[in-house]
PDB file of N, CA and C in Angstrom:
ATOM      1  N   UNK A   1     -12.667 -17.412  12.588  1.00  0.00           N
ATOM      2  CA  UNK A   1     -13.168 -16.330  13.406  1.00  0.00           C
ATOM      3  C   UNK A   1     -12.012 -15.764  14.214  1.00  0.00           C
ATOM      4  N   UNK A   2     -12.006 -14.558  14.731  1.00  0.00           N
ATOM      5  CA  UNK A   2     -10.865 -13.497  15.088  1.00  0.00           C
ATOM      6  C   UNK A   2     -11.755 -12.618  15.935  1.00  0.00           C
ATOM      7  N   UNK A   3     -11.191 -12.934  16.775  1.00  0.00           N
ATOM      8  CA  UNK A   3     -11.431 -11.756  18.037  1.00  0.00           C
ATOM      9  C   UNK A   3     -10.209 -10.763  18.285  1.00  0.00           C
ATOM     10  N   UNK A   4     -11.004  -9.566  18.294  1.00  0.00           N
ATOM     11  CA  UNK A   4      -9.818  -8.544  18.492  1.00  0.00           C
ATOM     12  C   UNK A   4     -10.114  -7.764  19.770  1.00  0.00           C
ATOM     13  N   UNK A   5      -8.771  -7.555  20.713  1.00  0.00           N
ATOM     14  CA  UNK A   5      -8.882  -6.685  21.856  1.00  0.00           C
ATOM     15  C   UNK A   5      -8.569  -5.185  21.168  1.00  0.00           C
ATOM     16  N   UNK A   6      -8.888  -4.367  21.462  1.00  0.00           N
ATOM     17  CA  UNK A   6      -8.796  -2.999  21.678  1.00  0.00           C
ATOM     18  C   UNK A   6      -9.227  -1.645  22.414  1.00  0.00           C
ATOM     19  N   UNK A   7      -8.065  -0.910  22.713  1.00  0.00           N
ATOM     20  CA  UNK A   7      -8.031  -0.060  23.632  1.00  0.00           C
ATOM     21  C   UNK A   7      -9.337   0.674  23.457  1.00  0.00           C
ATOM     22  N   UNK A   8      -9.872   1.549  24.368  1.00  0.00           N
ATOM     23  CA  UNK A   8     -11.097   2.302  24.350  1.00  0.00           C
ATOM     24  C   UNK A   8     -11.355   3.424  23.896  1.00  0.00           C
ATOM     25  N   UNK A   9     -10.004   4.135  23.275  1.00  0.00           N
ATOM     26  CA  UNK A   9      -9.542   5.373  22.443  1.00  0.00           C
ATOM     27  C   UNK A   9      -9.926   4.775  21.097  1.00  0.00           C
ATOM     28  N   UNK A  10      -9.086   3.333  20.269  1.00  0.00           N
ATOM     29  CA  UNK A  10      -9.151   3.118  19.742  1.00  0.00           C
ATOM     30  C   UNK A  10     -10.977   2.425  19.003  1.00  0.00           C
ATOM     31  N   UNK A  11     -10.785   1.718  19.952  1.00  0.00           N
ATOM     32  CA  UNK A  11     -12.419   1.467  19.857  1.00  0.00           C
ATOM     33  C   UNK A  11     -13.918   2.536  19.619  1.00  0.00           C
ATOM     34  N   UNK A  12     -13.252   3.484  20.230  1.00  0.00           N
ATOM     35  CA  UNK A  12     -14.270   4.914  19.987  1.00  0.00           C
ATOM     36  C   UNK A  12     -14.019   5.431  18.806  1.00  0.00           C
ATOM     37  N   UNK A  13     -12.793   5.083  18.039  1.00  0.00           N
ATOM     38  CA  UNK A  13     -12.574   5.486  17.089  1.00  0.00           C
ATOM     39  C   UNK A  13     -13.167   4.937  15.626  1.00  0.00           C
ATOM     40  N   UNK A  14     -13.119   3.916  15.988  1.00  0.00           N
ATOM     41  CA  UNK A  14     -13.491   2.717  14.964  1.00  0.00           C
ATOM     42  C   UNK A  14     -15.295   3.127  14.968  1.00  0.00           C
ATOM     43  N   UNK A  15     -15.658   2.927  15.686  1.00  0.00           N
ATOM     44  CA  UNK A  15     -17.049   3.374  16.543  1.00  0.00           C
ATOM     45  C   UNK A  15     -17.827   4.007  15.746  1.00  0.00           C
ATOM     46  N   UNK A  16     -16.886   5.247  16.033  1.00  0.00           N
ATOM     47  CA  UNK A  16     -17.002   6.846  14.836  1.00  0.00           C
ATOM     48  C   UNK A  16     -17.206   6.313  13.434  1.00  0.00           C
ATOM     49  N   UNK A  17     -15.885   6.220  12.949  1.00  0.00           N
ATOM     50  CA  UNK A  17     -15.869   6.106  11.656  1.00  0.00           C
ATOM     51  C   UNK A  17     -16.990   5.075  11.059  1.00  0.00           C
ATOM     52  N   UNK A  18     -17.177   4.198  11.630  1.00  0.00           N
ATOM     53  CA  UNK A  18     -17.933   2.768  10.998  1.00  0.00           C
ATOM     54  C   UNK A  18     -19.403   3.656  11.448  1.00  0.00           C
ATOM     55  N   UNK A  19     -19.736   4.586  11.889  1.00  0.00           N
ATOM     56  CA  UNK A  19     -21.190   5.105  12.230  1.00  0.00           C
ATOM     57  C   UNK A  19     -21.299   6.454  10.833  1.00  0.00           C
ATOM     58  N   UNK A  20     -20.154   7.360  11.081  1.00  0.00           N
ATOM     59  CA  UNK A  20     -20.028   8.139   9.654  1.00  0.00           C
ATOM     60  C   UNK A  20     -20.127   7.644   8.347  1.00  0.00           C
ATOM     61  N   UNK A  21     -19.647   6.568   8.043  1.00  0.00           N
ATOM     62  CA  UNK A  21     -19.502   6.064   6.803  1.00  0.00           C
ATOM     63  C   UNK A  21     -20.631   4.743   6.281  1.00  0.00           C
ATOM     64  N   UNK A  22     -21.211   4.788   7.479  1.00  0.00           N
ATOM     65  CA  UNK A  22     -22.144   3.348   7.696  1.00  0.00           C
ATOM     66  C   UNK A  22     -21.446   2.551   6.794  1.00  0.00           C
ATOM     67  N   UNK A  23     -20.457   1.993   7.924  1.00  0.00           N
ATOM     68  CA  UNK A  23     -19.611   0.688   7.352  1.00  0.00           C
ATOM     69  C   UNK A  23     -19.804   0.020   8.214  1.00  0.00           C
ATOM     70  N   UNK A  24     -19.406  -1.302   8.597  1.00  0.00           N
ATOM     71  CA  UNK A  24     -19.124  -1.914   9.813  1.00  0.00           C
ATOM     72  C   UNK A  24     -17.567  -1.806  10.629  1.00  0.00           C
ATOM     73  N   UNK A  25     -17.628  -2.202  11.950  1.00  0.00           N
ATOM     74  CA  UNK A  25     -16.643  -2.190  12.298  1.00  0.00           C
ATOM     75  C   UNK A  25     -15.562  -3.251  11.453  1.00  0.00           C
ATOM     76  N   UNK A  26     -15.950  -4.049  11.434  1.00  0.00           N
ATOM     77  CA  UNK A  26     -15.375  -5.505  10.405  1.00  0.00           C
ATOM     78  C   UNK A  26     -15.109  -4.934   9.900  1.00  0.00           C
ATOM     79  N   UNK A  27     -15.438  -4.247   8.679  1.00  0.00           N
ATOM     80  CA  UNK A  27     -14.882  -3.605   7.125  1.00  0.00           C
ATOM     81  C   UNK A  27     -13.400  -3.065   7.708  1.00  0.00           C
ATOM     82  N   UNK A  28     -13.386  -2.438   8.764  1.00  0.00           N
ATOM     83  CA  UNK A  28     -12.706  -1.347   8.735  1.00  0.00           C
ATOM     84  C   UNK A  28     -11.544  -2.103   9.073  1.00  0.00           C
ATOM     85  N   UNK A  29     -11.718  -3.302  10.175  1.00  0.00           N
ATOM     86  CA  UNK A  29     -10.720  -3.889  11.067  1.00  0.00           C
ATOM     87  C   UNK A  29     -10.157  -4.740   9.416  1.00  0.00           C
ATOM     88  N   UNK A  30     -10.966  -5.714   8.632  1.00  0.00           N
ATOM     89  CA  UNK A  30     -10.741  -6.626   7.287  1.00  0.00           C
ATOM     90  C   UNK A  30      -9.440  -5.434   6.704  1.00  0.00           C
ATOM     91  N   UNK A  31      -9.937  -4.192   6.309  1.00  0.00           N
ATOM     92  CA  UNK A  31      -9.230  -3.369   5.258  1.00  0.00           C
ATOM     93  C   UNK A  31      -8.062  -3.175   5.598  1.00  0.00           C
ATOM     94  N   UNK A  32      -8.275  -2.941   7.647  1.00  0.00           N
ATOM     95  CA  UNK A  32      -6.682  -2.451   8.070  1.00  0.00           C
ATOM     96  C   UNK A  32      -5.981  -4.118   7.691  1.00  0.00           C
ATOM     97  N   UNK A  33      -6.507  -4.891   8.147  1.00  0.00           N
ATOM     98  CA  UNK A  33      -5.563  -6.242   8.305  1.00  0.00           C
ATOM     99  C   UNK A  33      -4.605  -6.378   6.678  1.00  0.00           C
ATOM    100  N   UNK A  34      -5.669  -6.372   5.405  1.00  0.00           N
ATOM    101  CA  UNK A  34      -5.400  -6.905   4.558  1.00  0.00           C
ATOM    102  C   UNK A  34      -4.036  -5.836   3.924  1.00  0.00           C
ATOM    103  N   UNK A  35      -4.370  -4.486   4.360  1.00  0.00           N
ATOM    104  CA  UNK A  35      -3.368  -3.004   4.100  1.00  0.00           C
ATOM    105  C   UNK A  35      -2.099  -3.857   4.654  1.00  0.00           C
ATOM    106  N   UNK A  36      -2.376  -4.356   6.082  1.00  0.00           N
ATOM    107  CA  UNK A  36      -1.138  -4.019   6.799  1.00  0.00           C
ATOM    108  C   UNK A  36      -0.374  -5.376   5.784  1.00  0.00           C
ATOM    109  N   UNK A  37      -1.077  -6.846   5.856  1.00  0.00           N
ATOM    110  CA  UNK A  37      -0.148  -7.820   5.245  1.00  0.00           C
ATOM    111  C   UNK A  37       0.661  -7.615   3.804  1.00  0.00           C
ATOM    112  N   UNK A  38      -0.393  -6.771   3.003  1.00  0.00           N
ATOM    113  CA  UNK A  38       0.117  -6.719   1.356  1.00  0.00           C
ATOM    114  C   UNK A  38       1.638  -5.358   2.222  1.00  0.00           C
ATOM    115  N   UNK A  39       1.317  -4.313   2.615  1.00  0.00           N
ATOM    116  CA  UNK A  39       2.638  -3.812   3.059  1.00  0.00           C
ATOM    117  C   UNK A  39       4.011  -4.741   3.534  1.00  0.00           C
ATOM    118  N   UNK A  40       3.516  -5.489   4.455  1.00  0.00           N
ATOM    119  CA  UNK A  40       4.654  -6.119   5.088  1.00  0.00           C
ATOM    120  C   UNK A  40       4.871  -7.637   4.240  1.00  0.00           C
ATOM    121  N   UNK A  41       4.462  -7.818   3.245  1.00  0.00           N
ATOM    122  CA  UNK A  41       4.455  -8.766   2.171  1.00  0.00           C
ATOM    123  C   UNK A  41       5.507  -8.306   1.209  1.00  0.00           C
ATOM    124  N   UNK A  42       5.340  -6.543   0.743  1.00  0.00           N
ATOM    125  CA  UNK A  42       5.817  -6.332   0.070  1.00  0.00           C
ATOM    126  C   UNK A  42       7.407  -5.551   0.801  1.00  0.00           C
ATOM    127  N   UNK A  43       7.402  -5.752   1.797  1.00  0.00           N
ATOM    128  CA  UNK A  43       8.747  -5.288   2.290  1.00  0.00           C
ATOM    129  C   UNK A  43       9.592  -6.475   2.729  1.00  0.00           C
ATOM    130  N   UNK A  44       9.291  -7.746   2.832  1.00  0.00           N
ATOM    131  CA  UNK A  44       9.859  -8.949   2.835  1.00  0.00           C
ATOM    132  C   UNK A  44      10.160  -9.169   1.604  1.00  0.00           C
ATOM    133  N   UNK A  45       9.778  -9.212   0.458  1.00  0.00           N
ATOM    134  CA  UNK A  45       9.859  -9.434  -0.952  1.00  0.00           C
ATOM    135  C   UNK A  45      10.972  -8.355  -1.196  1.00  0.00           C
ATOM    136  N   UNK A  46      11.257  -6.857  -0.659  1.00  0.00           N
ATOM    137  CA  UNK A  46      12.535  -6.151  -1.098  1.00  0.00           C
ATOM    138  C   UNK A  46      13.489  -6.795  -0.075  1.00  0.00           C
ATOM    139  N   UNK A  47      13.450  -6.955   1.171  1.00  0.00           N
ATOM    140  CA  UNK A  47      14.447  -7.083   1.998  1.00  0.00           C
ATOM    141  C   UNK A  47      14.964  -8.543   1.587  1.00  0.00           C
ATOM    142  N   UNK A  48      14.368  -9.432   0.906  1.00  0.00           N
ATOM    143  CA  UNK A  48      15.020 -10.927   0.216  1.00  0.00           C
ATOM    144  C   UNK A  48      15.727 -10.275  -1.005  1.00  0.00           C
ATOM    145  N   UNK A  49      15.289  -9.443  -1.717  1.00  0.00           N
ATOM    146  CA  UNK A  49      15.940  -8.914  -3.121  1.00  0.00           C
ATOM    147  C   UNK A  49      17.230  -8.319  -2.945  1.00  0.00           C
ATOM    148  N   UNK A  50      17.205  -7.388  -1.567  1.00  0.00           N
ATOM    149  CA  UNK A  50      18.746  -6.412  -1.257  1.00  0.00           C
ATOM    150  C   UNK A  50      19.327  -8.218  -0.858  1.00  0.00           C
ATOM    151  N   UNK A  51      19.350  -8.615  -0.138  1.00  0.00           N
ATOM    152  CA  UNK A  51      19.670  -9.695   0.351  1.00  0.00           C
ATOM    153  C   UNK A  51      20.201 -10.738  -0.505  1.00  0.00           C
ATOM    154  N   UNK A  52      19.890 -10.289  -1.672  1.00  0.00           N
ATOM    155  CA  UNK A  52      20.748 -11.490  -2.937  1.00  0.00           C
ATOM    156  C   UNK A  52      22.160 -11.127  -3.509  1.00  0.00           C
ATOM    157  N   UNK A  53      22.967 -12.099  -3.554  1.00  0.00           N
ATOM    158  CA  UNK A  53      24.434 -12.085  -3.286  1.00  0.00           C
ATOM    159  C   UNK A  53      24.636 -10.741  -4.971  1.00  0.00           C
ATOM    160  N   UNK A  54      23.932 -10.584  -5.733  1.00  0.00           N
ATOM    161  CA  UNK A  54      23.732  -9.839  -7.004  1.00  0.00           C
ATOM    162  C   UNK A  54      23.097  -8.877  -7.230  1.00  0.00           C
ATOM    163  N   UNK A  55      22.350  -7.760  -6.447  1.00  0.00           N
ATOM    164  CA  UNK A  55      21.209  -7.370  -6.722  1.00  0.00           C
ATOM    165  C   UNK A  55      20.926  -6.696  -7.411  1.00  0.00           C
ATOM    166  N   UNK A  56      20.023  -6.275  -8.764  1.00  0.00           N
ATOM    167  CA  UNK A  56      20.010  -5.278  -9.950  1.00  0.00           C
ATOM    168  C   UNK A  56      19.266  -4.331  -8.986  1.00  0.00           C
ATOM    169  N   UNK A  57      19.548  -2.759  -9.838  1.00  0.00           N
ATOM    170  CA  UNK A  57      18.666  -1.935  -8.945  1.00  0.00           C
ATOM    171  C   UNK A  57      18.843  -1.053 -10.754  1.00  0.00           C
ATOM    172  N   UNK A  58      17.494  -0.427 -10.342  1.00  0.00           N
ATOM    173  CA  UNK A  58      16.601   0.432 -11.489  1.00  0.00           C
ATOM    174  C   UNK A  58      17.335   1.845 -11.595  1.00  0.00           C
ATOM    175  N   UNK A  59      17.630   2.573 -12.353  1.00  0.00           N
ATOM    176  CA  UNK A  59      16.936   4.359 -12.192  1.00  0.00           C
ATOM    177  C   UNK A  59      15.519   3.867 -12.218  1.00  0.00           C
ATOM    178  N   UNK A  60      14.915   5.434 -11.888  1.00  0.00           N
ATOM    179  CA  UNK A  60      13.294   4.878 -12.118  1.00  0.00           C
ATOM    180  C   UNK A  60      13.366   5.692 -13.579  1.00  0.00           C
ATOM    181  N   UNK A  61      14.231   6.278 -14.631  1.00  0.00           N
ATOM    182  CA  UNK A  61      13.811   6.000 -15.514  1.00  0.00           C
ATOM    183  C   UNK A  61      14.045   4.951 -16.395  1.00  0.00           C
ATOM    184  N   UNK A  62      15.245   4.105 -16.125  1.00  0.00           N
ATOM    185  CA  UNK A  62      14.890   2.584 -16.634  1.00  0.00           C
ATOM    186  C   UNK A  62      13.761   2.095 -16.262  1.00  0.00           C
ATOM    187  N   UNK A  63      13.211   2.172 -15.113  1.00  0.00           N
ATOM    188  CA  UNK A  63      12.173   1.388 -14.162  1.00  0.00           C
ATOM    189  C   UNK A  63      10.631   1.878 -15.349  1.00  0.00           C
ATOM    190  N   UNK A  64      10.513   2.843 -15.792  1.00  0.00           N
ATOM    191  CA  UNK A  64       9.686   3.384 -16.809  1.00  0.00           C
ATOM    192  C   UNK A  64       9.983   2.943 -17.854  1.00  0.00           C
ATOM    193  N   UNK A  65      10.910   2.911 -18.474  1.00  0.00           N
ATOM    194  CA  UNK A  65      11.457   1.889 -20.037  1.00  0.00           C
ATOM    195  C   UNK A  65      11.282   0.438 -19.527  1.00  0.00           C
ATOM    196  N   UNK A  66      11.388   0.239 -19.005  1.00  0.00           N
ATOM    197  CA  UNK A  66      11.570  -1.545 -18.329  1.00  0.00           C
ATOM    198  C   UNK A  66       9.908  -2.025 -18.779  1.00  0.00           C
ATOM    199  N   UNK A  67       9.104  -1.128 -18.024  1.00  0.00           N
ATOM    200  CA  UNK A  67       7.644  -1.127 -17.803  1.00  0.00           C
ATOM    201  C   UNK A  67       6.783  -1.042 -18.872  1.00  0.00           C
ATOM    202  N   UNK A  68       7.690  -0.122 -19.813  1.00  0.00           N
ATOM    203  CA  UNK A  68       6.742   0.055 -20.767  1.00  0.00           C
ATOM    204  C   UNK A  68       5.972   1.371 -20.705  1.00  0.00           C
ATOM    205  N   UNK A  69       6.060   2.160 -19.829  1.00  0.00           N
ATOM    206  CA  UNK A  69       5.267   3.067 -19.483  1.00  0.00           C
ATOM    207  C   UNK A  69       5.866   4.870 -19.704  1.00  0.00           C
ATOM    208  N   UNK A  70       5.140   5.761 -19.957  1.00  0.00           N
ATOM    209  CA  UNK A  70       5.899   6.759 -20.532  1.00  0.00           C
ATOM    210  C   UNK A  70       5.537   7.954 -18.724  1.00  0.00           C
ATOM    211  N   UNK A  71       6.587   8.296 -18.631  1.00  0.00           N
ATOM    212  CA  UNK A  71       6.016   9.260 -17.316  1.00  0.00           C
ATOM    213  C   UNK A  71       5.382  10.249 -17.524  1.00  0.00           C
ATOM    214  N   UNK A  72       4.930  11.078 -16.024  1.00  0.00           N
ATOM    215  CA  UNK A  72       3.556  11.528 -16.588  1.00  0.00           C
ATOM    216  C   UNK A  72       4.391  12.706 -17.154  1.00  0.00           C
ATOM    217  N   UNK A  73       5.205  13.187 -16.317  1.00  0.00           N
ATOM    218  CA  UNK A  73       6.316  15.115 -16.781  1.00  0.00           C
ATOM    219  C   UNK A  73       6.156  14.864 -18.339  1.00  0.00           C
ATOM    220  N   UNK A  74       6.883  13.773 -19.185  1.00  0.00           N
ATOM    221  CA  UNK A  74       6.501  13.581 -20.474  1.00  0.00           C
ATOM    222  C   UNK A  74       5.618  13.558 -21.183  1.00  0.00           C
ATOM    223  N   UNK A  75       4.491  12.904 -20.398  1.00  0.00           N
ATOM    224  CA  UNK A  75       3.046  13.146 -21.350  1.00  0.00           C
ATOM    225  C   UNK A  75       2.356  14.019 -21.046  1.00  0.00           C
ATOM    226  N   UNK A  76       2.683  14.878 -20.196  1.00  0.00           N
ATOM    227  CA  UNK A  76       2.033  16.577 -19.872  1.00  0.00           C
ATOM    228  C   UNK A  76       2.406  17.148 -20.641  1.00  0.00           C
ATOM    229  N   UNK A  77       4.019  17.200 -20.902  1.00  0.00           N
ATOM    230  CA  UNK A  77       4.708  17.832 -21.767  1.00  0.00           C
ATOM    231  C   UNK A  77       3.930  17.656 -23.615  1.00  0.00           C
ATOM    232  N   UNK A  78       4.152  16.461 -24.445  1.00  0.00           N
ATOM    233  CA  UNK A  78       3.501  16.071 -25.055  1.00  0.00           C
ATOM    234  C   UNK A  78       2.113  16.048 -25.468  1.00  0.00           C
ATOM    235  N   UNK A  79       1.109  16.516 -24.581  1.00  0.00           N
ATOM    236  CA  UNK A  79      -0.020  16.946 -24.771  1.00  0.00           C
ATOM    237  C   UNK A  79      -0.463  18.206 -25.034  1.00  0.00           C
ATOM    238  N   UNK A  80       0.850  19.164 -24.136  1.00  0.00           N
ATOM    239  CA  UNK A  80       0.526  20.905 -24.017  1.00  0.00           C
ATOM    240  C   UNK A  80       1.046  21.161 -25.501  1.00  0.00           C
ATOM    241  N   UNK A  81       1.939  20.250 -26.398  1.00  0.00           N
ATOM    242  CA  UNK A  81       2.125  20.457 -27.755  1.00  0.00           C
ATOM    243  C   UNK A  81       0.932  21.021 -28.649  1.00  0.00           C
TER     244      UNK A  81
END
């Protein structure tokens, strides 16, 4: 269990939205929490990667060959054929 303080701007806000959307306040507070960790999860995971005495770095069109994946400019292109 988690108790959260918040300001009364903020709280009116939450308020709102969770009454517009008939969500709960929970949902909203769960979604921000879980947003904020996978973000700052995934910026610890680059800042260890720059941080390696070697570090490979992509074009992003290797990063698309790497993947397997064809970009979209190409398959727009390829379709208007």
């Amino acid at each position: 269990m988690l108790a959260v303080r918040l300001d009364q701007k903020t709280e009116t806000r939450l308020e709102r939205r969770a009454k517009e959307t008939h969500r709960t306040k929970s949902y909203f507070v769960k979604r921000a929490i879980t947003n904020f960790l996978d973000e700052m999860e995934d910026k610890l995971i680059a800042v260890a990667r720059l941080e390696q005495e070697n570090p490979t770095f992509l074009t992003s069109d290797e990063l698309w060959r790497e993947l397997g994946w064809e970009k979209p400019a190409e398959k727009s292109k390829r379709q208007r054929k």
